[in-house]
PDB file of N, CA and C in Angstrom:
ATOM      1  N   UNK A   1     -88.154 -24.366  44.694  1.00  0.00           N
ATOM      2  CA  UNK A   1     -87.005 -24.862  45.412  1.00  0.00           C
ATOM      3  C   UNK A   1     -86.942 -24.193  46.784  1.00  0.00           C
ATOM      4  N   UNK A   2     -86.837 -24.931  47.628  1.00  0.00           N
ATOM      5  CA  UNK A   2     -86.516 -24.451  49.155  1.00  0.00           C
ATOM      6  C   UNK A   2     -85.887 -24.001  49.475  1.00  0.00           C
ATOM      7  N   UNK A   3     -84.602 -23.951  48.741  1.00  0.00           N
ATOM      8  CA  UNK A   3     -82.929 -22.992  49.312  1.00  0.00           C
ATOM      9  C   UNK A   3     -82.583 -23.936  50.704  1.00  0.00           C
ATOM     10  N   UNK A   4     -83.072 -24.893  50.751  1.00  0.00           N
ATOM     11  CA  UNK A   4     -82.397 -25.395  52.955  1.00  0.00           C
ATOM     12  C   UNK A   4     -81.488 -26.519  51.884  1.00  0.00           C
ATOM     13  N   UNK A   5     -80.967 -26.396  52.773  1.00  0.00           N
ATOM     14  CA  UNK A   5     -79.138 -27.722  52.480  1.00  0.00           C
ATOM     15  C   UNK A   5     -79.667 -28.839  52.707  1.00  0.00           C
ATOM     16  N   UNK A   6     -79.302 -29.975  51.751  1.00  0.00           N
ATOM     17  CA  UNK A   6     -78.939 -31.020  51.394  1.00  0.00           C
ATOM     18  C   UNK A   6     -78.552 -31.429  53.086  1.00  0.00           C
ATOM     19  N   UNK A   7     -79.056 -32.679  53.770  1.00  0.00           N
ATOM     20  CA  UNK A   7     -78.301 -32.891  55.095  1.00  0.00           C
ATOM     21  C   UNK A   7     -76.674 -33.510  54.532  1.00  0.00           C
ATOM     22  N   UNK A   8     -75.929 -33.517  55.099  1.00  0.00           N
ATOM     23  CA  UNK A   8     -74.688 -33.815  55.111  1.00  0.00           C
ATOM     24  C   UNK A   8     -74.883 -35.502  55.244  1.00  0.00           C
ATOM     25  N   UNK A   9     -74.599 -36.739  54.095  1.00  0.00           N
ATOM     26  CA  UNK A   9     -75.308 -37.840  54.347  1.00  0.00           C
ATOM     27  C   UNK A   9     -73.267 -38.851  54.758  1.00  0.00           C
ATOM     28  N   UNK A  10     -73.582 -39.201  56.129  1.00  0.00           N
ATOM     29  CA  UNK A  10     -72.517 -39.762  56.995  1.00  0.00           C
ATOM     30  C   UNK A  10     -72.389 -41.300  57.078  1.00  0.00           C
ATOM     31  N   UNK A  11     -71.860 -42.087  56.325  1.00  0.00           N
ATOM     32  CA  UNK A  11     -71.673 -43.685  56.266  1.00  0.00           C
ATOM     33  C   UNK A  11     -70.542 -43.961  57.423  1.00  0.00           C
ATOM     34  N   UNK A  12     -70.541 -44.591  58.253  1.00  0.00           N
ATOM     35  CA  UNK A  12     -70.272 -45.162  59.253  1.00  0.00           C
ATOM     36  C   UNK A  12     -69.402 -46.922  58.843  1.00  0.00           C
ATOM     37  N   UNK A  13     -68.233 -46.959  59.266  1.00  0.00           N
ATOM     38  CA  UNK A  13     -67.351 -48.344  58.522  1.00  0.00           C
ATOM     39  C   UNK A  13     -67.433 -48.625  59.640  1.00  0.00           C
ATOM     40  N   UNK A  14     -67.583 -50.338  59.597  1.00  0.00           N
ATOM     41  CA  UNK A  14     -66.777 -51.414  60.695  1.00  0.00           C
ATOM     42  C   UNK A  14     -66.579 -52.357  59.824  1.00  0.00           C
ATOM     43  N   UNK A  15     -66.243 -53.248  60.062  1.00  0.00           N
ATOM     44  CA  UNK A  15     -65.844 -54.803  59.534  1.00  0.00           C
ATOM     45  C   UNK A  15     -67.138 -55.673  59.549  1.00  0.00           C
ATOM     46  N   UNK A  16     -67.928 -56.111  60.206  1.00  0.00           N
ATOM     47  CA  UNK A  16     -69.334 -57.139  60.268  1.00  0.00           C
ATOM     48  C   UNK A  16     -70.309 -56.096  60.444  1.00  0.00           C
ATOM     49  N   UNK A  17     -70.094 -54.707  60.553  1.00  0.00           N
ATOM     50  CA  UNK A  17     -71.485 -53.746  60.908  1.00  0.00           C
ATOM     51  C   UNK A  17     -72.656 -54.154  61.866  1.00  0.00           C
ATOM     52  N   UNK A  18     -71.966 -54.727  62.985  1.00  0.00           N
ATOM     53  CA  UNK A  18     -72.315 -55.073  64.458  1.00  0.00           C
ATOM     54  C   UNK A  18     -72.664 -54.822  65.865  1.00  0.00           C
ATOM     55  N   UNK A  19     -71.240 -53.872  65.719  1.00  0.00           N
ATOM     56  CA  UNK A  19     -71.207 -53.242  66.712  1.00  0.00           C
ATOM     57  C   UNK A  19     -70.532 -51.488  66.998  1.00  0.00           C
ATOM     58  N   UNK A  20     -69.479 -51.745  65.867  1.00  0.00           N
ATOM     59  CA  UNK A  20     -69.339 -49.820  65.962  1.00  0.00           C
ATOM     60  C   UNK A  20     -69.598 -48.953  65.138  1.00  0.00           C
ATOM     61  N   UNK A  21     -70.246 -49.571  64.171  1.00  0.00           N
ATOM     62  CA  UNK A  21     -70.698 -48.255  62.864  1.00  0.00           C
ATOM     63  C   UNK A  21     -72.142 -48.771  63.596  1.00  0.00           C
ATOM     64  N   UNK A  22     -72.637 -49.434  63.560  1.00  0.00           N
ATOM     65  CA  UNK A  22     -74.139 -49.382  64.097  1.00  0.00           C
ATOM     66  C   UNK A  22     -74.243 -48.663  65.281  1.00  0.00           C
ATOM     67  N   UNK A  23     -73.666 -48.248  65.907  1.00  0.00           N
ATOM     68  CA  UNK A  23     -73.392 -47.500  67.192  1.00  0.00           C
ATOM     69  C   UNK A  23     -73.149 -46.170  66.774  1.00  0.00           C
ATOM     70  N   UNK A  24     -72.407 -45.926  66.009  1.00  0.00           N
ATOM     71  CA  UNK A  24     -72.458 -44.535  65.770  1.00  0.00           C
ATOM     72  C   UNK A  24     -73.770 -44.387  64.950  1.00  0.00           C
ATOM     73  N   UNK A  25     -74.291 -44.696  64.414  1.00  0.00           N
ATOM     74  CA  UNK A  25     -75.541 -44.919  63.167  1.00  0.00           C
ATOM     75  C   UNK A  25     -76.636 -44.213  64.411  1.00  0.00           C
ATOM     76  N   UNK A  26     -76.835 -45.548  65.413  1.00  0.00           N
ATOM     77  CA  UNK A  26     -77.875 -44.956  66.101  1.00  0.00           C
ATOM     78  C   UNK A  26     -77.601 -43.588  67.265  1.00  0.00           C
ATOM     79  N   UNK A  27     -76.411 -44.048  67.419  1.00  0.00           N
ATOM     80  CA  UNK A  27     -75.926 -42.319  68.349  1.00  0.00           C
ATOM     81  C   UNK A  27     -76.098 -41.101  67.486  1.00  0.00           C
ATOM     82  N   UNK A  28     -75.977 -40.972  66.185  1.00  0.00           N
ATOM     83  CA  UNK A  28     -75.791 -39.753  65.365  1.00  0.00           C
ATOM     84  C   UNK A  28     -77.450 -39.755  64.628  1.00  0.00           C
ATOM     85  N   UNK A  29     -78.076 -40.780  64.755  1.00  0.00           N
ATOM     86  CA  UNK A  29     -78.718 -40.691  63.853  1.00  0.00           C
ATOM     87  C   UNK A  29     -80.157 -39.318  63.747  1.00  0.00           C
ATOM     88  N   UNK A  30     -80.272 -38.820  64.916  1.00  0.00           N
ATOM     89  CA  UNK A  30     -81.045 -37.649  65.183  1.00  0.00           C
ATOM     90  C   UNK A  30     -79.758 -36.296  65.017  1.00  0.00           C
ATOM     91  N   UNK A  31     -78.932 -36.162  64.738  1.00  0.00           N
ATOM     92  CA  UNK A  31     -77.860 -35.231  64.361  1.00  0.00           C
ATOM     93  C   UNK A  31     -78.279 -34.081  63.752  1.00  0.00           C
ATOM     94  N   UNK A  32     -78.798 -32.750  64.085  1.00  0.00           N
ATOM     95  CA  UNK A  32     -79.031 -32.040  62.979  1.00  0.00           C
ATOM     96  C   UNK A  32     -78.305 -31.745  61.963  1.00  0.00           C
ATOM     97  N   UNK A  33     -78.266 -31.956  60.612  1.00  0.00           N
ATOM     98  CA  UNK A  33     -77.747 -31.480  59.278  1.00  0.00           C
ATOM     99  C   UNK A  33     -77.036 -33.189  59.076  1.00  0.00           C
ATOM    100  N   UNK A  34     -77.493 -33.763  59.672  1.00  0.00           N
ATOM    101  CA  UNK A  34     -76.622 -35.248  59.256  1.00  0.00           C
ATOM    102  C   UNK A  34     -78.014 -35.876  58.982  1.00  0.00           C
ATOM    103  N   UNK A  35     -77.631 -36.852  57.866  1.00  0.00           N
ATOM    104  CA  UNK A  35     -77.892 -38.263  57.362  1.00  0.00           C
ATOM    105  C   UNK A  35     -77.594 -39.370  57.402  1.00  0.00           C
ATOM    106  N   UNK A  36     -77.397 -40.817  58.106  1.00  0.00           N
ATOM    107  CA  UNK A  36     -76.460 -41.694  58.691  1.00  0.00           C
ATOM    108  C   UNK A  36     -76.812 -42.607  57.932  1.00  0.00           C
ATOM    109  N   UNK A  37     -75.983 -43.299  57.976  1.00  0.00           N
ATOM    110  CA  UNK A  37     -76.231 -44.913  57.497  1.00  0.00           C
ATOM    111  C   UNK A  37     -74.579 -45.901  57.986  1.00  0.00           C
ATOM    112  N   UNK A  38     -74.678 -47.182  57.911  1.00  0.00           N
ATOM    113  CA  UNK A  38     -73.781 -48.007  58.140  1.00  0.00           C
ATOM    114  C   UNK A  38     -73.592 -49.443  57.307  1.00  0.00           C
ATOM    115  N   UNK A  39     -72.105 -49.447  57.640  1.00  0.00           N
ATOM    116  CA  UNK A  39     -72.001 -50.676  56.886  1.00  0.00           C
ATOM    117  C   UNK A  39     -70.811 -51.665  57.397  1.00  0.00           C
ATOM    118  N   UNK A  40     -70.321 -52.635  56.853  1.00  0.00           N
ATOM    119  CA  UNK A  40     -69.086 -53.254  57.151  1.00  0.00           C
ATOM    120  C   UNK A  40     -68.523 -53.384  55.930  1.00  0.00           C
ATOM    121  N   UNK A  41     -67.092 -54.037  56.057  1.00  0.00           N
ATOM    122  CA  UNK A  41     -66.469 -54.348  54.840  1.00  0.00           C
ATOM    123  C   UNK A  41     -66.311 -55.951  54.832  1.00  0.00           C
ATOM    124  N   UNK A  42     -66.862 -56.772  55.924  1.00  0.00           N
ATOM    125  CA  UNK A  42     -66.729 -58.197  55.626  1.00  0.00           C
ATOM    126  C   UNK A  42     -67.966 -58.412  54.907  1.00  0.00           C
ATOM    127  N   UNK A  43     -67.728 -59.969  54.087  1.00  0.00           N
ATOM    128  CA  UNK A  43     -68.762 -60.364  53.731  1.00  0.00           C
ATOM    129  C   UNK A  43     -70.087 -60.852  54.392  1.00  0.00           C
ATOM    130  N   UNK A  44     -69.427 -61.426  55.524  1.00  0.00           N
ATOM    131  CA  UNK A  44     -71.031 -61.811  56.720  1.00  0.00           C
ATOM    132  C   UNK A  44     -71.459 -60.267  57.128  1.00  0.00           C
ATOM    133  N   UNK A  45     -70.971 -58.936  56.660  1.00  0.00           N
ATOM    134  CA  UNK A  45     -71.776 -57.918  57.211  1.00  0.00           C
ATOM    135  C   UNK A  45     -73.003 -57.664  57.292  1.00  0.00           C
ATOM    136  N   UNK A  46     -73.421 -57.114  58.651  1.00  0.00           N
ATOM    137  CA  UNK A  46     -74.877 -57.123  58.864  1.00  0.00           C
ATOM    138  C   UNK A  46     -75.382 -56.544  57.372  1.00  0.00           C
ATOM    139  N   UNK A  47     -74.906 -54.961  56.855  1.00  0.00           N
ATOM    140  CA  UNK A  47     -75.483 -54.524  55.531  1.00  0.00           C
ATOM    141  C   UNK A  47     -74.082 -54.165  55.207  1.00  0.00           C
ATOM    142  N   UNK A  48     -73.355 -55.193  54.143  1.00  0.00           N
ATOM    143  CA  UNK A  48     -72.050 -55.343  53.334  1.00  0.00           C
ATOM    144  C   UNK A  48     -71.944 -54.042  52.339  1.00  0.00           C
ATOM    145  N   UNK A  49     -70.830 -53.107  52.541  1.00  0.00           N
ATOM    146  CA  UNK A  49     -70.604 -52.002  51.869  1.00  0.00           C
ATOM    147  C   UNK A  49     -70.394 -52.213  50.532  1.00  0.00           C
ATOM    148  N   UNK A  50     -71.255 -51.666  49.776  1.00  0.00           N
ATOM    149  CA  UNK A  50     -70.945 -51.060  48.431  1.00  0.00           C
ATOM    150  C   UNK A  50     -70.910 -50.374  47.226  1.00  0.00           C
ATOM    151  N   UNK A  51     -70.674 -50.171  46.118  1.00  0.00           N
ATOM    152  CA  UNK A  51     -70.332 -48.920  45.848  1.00  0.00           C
ATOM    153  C   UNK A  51     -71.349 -48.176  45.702  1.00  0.00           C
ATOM    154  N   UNK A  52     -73.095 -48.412  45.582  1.00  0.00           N
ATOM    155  CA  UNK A  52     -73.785 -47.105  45.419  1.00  0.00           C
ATOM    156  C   UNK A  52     -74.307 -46.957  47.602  1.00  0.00           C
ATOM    157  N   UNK A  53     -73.428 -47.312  48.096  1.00  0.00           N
ATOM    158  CA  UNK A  53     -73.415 -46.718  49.844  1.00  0.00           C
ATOM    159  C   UNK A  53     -72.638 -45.233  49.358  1.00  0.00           C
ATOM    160  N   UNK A  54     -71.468 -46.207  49.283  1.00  0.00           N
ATOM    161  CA  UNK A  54     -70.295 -45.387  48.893  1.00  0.00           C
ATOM    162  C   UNK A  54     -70.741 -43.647  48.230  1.00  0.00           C
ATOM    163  N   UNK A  55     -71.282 -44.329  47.491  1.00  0.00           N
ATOM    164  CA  UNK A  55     -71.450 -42.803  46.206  1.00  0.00           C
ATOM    165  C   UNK A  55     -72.598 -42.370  47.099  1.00  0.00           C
ATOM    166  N   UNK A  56     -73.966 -42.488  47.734  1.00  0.00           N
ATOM    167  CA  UNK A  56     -74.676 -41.969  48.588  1.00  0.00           C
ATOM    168  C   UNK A  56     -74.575 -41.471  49.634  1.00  0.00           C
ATOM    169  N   UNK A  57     -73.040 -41.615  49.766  1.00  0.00           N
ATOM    170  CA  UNK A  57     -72.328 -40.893  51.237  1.00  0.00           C
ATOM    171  C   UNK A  57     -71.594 -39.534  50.577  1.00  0.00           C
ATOM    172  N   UNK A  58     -71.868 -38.522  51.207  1.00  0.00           N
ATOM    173  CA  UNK A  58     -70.749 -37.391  51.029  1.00  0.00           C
ATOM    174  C   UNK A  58     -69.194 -37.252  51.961  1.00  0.00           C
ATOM    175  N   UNK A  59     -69.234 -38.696  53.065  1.00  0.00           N
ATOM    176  CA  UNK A  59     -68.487 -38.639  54.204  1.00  0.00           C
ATOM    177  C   UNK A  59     -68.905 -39.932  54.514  1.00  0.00           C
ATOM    178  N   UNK A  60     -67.694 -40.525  54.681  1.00  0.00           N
ATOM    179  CA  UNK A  60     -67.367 -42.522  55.103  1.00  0.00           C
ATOM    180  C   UNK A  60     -66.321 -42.656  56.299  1.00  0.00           C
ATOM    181  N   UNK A  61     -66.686 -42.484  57.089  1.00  0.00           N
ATOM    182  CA  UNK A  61     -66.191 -42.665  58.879  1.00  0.00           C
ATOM    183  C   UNK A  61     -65.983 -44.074  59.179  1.00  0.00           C
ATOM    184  N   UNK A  62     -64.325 -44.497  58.593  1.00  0.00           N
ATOM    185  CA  UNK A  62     -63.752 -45.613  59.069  1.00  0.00           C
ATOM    186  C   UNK A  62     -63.731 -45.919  60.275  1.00  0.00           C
ATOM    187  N   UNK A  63     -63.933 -46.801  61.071  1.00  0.00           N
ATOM    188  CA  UNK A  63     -63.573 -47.202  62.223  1.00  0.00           C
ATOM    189  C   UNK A  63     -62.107 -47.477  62.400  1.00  0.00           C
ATOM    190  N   UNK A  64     -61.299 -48.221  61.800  1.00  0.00           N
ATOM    191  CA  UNK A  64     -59.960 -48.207  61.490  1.00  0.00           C
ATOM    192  C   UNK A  64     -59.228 -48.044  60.498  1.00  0.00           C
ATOM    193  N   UNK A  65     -57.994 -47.404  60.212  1.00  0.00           N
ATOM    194  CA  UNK A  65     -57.225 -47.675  59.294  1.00  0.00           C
ATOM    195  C   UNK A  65     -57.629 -48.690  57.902  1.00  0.00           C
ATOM    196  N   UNK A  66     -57.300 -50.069  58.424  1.00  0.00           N
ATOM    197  CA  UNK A  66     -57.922 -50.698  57.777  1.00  0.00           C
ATOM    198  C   UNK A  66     -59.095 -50.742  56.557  1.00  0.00           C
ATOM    199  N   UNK A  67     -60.209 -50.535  57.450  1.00  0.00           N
ATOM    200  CA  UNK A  67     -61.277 -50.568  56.370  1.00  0.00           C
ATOM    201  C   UNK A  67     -60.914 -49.164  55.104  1.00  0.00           C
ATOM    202  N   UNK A  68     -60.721 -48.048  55.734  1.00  0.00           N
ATOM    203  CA  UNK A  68     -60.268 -47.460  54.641  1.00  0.00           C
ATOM    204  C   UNK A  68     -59.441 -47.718  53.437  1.00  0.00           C
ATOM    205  N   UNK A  69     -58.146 -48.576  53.911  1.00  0.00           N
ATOM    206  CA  UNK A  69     -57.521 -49.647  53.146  1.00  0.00           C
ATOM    207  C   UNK A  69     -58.548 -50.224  52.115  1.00  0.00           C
ATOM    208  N   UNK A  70     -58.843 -51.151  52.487  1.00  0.00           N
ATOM    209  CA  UNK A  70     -60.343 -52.194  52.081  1.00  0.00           C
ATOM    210  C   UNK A  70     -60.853 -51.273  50.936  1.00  0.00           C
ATOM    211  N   UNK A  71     -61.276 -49.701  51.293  1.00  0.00           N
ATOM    212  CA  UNK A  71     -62.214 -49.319  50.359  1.00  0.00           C
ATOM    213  C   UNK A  71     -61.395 -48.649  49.304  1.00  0.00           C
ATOM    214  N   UNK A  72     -60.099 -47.943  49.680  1.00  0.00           N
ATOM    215  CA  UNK A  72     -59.593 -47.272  48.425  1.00  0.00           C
ATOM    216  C   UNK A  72     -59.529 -48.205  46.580  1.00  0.00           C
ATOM    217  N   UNK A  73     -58.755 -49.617  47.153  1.00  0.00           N
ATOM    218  CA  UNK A  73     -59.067 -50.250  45.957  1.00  0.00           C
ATOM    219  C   UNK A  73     -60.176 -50.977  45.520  1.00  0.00           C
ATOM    220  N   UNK A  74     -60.754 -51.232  46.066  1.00  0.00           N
ATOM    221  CA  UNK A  74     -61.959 -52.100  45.366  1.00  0.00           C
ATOM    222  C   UNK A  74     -63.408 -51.227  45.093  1.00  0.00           C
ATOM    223  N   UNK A  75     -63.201 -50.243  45.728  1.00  0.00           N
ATOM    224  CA  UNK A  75     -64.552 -49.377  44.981  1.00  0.00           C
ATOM    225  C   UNK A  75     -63.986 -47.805  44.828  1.00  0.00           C
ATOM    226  N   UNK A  76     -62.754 -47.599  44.017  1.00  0.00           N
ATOM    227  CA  UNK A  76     -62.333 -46.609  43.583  1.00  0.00           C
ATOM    228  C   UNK A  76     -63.214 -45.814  42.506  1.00  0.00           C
ATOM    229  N   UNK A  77     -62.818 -44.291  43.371  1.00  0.00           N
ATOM    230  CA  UNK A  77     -63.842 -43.280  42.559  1.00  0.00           C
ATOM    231  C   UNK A  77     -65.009 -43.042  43.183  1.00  0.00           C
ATOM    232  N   UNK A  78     -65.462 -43.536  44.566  1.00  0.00           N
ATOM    233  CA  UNK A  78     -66.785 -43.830  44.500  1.00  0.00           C
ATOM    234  C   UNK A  78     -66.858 -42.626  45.853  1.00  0.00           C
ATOM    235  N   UNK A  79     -65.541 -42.235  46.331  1.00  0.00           N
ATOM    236  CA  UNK A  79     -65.018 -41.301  47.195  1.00  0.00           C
ATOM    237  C   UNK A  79     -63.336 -40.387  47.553  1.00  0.00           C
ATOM    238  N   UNK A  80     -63.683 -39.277  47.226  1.00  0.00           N
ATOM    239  CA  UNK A  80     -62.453 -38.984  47.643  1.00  0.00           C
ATOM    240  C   UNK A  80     -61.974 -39.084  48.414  1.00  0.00           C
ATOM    241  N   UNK A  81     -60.170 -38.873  48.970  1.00  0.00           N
ATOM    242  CA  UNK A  81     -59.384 -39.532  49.960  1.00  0.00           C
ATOM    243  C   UNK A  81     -59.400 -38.425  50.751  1.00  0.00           C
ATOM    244  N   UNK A  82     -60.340 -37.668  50.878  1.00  0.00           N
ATOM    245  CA  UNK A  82     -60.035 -36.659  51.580  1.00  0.00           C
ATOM    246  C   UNK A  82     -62.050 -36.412  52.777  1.00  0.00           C
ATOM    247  N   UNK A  83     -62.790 -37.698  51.823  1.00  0.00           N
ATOM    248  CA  UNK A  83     -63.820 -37.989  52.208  1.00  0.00           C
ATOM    249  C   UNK A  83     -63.996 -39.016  52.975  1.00  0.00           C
ATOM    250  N   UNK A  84     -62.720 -39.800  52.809  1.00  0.00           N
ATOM    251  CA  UNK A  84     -62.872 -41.195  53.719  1.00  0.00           C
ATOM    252  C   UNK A  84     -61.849 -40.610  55.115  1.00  0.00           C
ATOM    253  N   UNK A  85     -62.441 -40.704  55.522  1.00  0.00           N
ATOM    254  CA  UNK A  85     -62.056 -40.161  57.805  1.00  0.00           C
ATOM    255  C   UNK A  85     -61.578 -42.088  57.988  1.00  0.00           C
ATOM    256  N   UNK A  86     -60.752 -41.875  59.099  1.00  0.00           N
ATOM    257  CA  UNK A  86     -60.553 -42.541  60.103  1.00  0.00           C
ATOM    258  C   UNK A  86     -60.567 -42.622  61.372  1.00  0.00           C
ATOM    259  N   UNK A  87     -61.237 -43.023  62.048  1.00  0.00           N
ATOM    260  CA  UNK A  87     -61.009 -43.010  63.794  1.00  0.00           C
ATOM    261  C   UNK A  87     -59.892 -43.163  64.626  1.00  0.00           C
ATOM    262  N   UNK A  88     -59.890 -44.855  63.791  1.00  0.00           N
ATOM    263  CA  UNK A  88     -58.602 -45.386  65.008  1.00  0.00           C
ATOM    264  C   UNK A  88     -59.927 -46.183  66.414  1.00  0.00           C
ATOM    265  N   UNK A  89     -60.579 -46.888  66.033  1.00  0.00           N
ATOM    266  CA  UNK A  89     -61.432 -46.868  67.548  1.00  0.00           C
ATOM    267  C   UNK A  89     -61.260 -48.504  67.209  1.00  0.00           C
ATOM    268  N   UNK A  90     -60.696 -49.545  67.764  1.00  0.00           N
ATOM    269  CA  UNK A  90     -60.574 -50.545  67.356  1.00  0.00           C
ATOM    270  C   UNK A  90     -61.794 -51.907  68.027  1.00  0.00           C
ATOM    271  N   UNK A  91     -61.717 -52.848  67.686  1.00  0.00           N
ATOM    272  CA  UNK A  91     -62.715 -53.892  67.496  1.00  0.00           C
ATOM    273  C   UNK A  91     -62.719 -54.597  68.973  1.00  0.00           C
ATOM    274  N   UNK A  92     -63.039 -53.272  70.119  1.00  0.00           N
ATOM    275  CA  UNK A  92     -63.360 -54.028  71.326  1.00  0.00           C
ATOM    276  C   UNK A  92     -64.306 -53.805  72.149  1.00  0.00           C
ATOM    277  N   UNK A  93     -65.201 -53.046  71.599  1.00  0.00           N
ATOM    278  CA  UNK A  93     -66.199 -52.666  72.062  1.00  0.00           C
ATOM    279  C   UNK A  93     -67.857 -53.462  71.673  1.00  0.00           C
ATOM    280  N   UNK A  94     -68.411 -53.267  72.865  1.00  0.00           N
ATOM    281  CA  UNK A  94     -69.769 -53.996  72.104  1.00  0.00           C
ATOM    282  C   UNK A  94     -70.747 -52.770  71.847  1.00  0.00           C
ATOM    283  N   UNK A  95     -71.892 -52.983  71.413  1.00  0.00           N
ATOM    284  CA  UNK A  95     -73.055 -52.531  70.499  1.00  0.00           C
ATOM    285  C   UNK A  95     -73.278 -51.226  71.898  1.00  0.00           C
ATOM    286  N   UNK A  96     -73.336 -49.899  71.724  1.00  0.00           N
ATOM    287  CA  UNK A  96     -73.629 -48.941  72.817  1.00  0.00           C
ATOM    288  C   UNK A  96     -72.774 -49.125  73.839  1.00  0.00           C
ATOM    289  N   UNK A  97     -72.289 -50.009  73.899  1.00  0.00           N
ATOM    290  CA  UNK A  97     -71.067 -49.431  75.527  1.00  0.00           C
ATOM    291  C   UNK A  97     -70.931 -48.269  75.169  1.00  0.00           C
ATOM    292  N   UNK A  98     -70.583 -47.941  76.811  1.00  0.00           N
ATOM    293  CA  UNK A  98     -70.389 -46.490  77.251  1.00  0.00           C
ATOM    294  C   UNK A  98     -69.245 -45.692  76.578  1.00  0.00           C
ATOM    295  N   UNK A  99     -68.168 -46.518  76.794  1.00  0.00           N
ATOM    296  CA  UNK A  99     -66.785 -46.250  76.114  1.00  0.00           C
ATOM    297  C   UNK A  99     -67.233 -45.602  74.832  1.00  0.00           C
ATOM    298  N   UNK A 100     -67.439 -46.982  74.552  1.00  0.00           N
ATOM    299  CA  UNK A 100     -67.301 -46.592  72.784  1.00  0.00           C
ATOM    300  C   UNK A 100     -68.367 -44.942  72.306  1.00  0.00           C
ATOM    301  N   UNK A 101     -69.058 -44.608  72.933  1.00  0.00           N
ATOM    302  CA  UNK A 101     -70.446 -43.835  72.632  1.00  0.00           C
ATOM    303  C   UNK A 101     -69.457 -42.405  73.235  1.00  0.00           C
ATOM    304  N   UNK A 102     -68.956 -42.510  74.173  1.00  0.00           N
ATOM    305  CA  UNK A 102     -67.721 -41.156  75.099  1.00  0.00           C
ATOM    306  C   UNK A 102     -67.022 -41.263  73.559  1.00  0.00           C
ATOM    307  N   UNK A 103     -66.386 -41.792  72.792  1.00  0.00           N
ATOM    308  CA  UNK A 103     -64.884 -42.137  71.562  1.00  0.00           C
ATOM    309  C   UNK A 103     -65.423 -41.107  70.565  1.00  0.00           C
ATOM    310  N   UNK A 104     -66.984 -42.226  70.251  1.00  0.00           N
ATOM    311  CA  UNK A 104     -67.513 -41.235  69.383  1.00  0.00           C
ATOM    312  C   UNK A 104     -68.422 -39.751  69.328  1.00  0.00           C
ATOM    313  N   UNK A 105     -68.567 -39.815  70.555  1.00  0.00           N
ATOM    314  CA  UNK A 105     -68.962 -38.484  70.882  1.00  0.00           C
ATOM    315  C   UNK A 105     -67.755 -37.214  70.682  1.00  0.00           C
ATOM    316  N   UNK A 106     -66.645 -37.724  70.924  1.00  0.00           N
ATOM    317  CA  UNK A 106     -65.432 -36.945  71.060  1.00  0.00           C
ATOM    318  C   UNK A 106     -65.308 -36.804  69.931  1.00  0.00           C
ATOM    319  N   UNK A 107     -65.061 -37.666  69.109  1.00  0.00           N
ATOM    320  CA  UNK A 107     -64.122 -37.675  67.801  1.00  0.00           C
ATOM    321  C   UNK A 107     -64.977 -37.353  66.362  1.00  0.00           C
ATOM    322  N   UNK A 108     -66.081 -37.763  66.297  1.00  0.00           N
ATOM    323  CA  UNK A 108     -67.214 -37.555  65.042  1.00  0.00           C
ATOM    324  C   UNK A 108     -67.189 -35.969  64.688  1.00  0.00           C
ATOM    325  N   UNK A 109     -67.931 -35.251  65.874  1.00  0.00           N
ATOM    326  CA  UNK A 109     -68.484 -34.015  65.232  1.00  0.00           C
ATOM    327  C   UNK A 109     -67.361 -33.167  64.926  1.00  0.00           C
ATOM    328  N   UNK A 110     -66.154 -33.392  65.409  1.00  0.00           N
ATOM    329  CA  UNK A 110     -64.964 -32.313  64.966  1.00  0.00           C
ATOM    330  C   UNK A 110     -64.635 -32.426  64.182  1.00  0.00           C
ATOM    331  N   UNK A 111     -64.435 -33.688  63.304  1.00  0.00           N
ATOM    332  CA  UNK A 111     -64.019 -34.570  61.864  1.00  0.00           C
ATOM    333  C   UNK A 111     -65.014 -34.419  61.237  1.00  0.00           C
ATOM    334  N   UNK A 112     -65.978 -33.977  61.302  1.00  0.00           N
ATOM    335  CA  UNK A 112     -67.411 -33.809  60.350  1.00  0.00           C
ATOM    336  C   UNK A 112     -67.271 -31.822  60.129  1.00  0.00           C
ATOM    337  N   UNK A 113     -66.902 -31.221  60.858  1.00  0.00           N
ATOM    338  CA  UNK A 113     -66.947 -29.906  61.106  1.00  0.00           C
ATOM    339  C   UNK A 113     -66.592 -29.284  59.783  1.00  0.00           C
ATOM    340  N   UNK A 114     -67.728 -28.773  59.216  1.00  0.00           N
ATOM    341  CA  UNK A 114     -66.907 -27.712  58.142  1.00  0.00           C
ATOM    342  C   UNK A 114     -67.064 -28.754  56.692  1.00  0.00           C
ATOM    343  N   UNK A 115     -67.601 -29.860  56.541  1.00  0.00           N
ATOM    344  CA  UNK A 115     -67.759 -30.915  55.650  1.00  0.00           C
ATOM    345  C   UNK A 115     -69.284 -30.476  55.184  1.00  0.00           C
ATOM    346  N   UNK A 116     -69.213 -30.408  53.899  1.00  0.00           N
ATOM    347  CA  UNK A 116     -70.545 -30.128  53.421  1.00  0.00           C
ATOM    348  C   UNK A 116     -71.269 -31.246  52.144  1.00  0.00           C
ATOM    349  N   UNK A 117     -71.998 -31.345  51.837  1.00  0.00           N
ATOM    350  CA  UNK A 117     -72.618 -32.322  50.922  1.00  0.00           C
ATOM    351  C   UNK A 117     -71.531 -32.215  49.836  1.00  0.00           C
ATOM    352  N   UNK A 118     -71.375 -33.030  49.030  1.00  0.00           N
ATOM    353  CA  UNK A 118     -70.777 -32.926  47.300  1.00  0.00           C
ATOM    354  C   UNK A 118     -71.813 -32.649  46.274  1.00  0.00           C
TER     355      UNK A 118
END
């Protein structure tokens, strides 16, 4: 056994998984001690969230309110409420704009801080 940590594995929410969890996906995705992946909660989602994402995430980074909504009941258990984050970064940004990449630069690594694998 190696003794090195488990990377910290980081699921990324939007609604169609289009434009802002795929954005954070590829912004974070060289992150040291992180593991990324993304999803949406609609059904046309590029890759549609569910529950073994869920359970393969140690940490699920809502884009809004909302989707957290979305996930508490329909794939309960699959994360604690203290594992599902919210942003608040809402559905106006496109794929890498600048904006959006400044939001999540700000807001990710401080909300990840101190979060370790399960």
């Amino acid at each position: 056994m190696s003794g090195e940590a488990r990377p910290l594995r980081v699921l990324f929410v939007c609604t169609r998984n289009r434009l802002r969890s795929p954005t954070a996906e590829a912004l974070f995705r060289t992150h040291p001690g992180w593991e990324v992946a993304s999803a949406g909660t609609a059904r046309d989602a590029n890759t549609p969230l569910t529950r073994d994402l869920l359970e393969w995430a140690d940490v699920a980074v809502c884009m809004e309110k909302g989707h957290r909504d979305w996930i508490r009941p329909k794939i309960k258990g699959a994360l604690s409420d203290d594992r599902l984050l919210t942003l608040g970064i809402p559905d106006e940004y496109e794929f890498m704009d600048p904006d959006l990449v400044t939001l999540l630069e700000r807001l990710v690594p401080p909300r990840l801080a101190g979060k370790a694998p399960r």
